[in-house]
Protein backbone atom coordinates (compact mmCIF):
# COMPACT_ATOMS: atom_id res chain seq x y z
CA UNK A 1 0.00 0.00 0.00
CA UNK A 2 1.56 2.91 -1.21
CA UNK A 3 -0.54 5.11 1.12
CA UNK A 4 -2.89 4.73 4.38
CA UNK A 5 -4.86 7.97 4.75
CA UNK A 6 -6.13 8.24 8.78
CA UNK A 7 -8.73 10.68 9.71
CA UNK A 8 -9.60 11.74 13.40
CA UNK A 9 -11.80 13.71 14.39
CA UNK A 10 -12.19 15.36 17.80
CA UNK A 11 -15.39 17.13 18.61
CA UNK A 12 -15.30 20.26 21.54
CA UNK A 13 -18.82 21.08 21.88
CA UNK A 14 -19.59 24.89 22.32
CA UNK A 15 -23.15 25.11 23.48
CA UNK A 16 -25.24 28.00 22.49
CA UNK A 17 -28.91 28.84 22.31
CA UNK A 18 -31.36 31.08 20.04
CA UNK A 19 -35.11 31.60 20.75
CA UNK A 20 -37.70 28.82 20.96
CA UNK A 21 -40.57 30.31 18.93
CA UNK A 22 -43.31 28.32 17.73
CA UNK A 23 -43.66 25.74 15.00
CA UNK A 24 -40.81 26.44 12.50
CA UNK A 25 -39.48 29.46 14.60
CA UNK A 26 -42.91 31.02 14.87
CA UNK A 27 -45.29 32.21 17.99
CA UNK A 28 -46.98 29.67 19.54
CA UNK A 29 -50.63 30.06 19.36
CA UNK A 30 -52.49 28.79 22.41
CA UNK A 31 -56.57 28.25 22.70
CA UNK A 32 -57.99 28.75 25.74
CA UNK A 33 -61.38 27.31 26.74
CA UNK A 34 -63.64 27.90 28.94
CA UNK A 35 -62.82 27.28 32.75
CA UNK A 36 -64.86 23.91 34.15
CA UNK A 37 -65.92 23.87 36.93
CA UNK A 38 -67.62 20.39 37.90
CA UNK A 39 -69.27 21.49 40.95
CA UNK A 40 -70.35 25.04 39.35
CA UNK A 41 -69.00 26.34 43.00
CA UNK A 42 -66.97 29.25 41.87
CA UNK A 43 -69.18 32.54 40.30
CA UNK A 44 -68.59 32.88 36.77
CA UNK A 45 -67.15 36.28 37.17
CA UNK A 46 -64.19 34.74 38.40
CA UNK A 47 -63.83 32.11 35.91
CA UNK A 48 -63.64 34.57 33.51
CA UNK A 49 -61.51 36.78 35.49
CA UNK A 50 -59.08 33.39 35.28
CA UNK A 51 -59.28 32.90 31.64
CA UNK A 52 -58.33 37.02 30.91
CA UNK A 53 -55.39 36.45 33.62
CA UNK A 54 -54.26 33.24 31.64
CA UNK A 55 -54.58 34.27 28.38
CA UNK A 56 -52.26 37.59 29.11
CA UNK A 57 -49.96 35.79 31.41
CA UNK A 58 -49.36 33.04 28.30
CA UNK A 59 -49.32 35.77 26.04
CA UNK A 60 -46.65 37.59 27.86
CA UNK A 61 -44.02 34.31 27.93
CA UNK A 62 -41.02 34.97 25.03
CA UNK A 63 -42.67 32.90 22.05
CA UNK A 64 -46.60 32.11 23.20
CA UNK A 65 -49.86 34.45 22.09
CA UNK A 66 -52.95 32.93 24.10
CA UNK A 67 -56.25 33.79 23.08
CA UNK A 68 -59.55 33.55 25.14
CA UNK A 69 -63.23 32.19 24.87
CA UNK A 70 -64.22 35.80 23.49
CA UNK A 71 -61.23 34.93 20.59
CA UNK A 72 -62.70 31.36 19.82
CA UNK A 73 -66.40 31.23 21.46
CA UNK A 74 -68.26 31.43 18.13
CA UNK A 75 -65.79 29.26 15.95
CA UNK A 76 -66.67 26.63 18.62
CA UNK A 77 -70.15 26.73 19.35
CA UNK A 78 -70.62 26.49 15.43
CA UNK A 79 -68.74 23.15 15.76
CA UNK A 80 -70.36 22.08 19.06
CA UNK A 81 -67.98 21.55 21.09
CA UNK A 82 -68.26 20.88 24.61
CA UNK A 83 -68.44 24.65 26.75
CA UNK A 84 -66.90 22.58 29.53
CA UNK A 85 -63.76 22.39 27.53
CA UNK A 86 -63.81 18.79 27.45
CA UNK A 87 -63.23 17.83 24.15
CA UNK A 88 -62.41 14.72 22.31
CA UNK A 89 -59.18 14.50 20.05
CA UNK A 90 -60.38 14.86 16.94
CA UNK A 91 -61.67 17.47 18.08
CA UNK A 92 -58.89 19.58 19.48
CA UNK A 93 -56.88 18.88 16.24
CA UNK A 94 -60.25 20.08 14.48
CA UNK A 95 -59.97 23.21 16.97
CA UNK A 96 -56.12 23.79 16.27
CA UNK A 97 -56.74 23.68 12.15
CA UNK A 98 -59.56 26.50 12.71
CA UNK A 99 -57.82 28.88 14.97
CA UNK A 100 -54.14 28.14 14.08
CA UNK A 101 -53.62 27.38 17.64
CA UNK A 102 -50.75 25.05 18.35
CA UNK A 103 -51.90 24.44 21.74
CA UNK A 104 -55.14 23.85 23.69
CA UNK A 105 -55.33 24.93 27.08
CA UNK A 106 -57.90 23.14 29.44
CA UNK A 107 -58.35 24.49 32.62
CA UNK A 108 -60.18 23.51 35.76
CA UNK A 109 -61.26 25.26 38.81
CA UNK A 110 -62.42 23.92 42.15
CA UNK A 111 -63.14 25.92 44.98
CA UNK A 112 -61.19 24.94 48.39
CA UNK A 113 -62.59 26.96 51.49
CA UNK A 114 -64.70 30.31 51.32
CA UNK A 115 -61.26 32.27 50.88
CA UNK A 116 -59.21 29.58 48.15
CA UNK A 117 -59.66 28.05 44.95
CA UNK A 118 -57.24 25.96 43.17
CA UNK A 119 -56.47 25.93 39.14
CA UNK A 120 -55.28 23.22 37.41
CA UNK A 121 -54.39 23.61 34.08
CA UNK A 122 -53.08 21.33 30.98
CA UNK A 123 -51.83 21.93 27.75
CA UNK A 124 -52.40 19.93 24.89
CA UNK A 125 -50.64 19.77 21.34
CA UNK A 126 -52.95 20.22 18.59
CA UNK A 127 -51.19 18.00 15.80
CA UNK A 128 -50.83 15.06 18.53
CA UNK A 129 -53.81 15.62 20.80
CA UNK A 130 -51.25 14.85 23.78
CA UNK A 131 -50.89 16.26 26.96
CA UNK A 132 -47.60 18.50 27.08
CA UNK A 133 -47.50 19.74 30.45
CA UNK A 134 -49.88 19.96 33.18
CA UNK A 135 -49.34 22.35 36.98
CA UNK A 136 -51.90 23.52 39.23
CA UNK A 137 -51.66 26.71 41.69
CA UNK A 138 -53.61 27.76 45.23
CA UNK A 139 -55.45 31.19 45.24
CA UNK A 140 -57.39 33.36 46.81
CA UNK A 141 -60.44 35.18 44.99
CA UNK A 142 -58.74 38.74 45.47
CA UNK A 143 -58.05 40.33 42.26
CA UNK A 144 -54.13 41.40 42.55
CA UNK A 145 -53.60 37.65 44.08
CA UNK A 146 -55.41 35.53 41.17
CA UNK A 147 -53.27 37.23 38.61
CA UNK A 148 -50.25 36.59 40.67
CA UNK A 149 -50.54 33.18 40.47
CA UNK A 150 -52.30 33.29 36.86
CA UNK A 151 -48.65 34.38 35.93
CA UNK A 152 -46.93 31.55 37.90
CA UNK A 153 -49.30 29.06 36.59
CA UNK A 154 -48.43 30.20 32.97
CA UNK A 155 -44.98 29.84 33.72
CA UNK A 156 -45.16 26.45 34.42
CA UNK A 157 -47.05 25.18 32.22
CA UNK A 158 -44.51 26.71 29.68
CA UNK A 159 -41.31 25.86 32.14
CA UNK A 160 -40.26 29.60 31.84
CA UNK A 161 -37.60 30.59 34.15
CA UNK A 162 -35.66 33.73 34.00
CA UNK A 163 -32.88 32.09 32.38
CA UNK A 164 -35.53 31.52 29.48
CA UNK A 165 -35.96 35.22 28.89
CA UNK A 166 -32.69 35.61 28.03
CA UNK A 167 -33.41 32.87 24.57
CA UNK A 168 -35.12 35.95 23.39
CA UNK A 169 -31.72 36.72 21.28
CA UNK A 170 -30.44 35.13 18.83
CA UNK A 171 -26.92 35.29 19.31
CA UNK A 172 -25.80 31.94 20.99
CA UNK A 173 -25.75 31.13 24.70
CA UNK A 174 -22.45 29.07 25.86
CA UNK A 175 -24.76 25.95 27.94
CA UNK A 176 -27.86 24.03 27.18
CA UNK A 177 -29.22 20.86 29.95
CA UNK A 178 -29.61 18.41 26.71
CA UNK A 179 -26.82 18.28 23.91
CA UNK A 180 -27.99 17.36 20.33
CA UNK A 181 -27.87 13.66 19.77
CA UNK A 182 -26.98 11.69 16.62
CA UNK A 183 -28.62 8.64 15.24
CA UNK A 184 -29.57 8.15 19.14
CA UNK A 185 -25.86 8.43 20.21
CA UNK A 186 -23.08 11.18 21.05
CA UNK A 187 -20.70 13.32 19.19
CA UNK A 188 -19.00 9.90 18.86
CA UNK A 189 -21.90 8.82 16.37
CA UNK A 190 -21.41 11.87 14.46
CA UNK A 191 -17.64 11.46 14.33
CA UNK A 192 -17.89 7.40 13.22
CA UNK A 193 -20.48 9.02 10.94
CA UNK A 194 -18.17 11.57 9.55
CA UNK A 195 -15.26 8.91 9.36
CA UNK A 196 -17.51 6.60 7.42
CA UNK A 197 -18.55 9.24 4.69
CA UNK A 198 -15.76 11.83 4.35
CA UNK A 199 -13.55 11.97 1.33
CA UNK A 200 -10.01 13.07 1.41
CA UNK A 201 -9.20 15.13 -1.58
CA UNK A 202 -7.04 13.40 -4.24
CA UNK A 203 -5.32 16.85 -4.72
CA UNK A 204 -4.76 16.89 -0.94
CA UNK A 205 -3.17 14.12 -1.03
CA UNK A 206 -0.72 14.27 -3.97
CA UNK A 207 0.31 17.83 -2.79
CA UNK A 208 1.28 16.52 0.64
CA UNK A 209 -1.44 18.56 2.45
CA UNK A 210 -2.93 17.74 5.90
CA UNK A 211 -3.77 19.12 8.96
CA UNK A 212 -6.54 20.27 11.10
CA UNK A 213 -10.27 21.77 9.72
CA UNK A 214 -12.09 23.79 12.72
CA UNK A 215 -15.49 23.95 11.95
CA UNK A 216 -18.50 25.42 13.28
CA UNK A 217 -21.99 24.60 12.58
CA UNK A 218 -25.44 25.01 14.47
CA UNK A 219 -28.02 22.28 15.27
CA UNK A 220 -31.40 23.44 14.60
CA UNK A 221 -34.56 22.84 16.51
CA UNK A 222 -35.70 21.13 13.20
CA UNK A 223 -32.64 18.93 13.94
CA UNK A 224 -30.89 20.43 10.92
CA UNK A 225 -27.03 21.18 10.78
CA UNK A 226 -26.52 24.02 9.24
CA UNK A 227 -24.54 27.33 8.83
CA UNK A 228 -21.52 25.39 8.73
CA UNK A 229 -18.31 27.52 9.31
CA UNK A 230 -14.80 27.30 9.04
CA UNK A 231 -12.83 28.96 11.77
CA UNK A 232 -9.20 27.62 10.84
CA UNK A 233 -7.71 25.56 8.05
CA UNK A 234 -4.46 25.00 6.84
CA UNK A 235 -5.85 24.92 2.60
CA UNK A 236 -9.15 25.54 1.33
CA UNK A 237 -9.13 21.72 0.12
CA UNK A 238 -9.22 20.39 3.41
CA UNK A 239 -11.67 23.23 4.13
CA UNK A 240 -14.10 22.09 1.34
CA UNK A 241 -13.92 18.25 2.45
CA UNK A 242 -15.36 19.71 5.61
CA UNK A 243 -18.00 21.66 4.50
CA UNK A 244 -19.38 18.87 2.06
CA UNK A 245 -19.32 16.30 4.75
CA UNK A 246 -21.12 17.99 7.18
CA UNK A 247 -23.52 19.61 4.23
CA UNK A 248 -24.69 15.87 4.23
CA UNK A 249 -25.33 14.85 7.74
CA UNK A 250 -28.79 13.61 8.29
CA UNK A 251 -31.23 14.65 10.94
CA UNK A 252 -30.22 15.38 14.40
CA UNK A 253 -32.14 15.22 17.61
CA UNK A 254 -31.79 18.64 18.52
CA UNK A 255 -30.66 20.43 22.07
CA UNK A 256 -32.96 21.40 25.04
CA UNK A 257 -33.12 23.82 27.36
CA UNK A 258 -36.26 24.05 29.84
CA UNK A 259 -37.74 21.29 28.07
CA UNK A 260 -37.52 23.29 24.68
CA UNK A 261 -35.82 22.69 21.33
CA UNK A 262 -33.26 24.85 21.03
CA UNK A 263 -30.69 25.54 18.23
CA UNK A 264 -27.07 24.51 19.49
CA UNK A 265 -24.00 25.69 18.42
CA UNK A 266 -20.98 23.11 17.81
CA UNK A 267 -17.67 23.22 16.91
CA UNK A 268 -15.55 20.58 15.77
CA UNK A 269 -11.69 20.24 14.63
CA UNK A 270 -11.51 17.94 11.74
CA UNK A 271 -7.92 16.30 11.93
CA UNK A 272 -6.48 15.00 8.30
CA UNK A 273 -2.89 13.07 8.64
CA UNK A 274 -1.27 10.98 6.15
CA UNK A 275 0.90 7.95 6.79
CA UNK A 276 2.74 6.90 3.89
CA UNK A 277 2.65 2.84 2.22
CA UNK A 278 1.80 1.49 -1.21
CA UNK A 279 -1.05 1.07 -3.52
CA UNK A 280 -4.51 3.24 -3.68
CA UNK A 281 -5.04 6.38 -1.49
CA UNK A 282 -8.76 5.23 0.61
CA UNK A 283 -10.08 7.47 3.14
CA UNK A 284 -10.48 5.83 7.04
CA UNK A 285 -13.58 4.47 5.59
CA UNK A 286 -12.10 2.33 2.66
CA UNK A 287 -13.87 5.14 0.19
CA UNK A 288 -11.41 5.73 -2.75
């Protein structure tokens, strides 16, 4: 073998994050109905108090626009659907396709003493009729309080934290709880994956050039790679091996923070060495 061409690849993952919008980058749109109460113990006044609370607490979260009954009352008594808010899946997918909501939000009420009520709320996904997240809260009836803990119900439901508010930009944060998996493994699936497909220029090699590629590229919350990077490179060749590779990587699991797809920045030093030997040049992979 005339030649034995050895590629490593070392992966030091810089984690950043950009805003978690809605569907696609978007707003979230969240349907509210109307607030059931199964012992009809808590005056309607206040259930509707609730609902306005909700709807501005949700629509106030980086992301999320709630709307009301008033928003969606006559879209759904023209379909029939239950005024409890108890509604089948078919027809909460029906109720997402209508409004454009991407989320439901079913909330109950139940009144605890003369002075406290408690609200339990749960949030379902339109396109999977699922329950996302559910959290309940103590109250009393007074005004100031209810919306108070309107706000902290909203907030987790939607697992916003402080830390979340600062998504709202889109440069990239350095830290995210879940890193982007490959093909259900690590960066070690992406680098056997890289191994296995990358080609080592023949002009590379026949011009004696190696050395390491640092490229960066973001993870999507589509689980896309893109905006792919190079940083440092000792020749454009090597440099273009790089870029192709990684143009081709299939679908990642994307990064989460809070719970939320998030995009995630990466960067990884591509390392090309040659050994020499006889007969055809192959990549690590056996690829000619």
């Amino acid at each position: 073998m005339r030649r034995a061409i050895f590629i490593f690849l070392f992966f030091t993952l810089l984690c950043n994050m950009a805003l978690y919008g809605g569907r696609h980058g978007e707003t979230k749109r969240v349907a509210i109905l109307d607030i059931i109460d199964r012992e009809n113990a808590v005056a309607d006044g206040v259930k509707m108090l609730i609902s306005g609370k909700l709807s501005f607490a949700i629509t106030n979260i980086p992301g999320y626009e709630g709307y009301d009954r008033v928003d969606i009352a006559a879209i759904m008594d023209e379909q029939k659907f239950q005024r409890t808010g108890l509604v089948d899946d078919s027809q909460i997918k029906q109720l997402g396709i209508m409004t454009g909501a991407d989320y439901v939000l079913v909330t109950e009420v139940a009144k605890l003493d003369d002075r406290e009520i408690v609200i339990a709320s749960k949030i379902l996904d339109v396109e999977s009729a699922k329950i996302e997240n559910a959290a309940d809260v103590r109250t009393s009836v007074d005004v100031n309080t209810m919306e108070a803990k309107c706000r902290e119900l909203a907030k987790k439901l939607f697992r916003w934290t402080p830390a979340a508010e600062s998504i709202k930009s889109d440069i990239p944060f350095v830290s995210v709880e879940q890193m982007p998996m490959f093909q259900g493994g690590d960066a070690n699936a992406f680098l056997r994956w890289v191994n296995k497909n990358v080609i080592y220029p023949q002009a590379a090699i026949e011009n004696n050039i190696y050395g390491r590629v640092t490229v960066k590229f973001v993870i999507r919350k589509d689980g896309s790679l893109t905006d792919i990077e190079i940083l440092g490179s000792p020749d454009k060749i090597l440099s273009d091996a790089a870029i192709e590779v990684l143009g081709r990587s299939p679908e990642w699991e994307p990064g989460r923070q809070n719970g939320l797809a998030v995009d995630v920045q990466l960067t990884m030093p591509v390392v090309f060495k040659l050994t020499g030997g006889d007969g055809d040049a192959k990549n690590a992979s056996g690829k000619r």
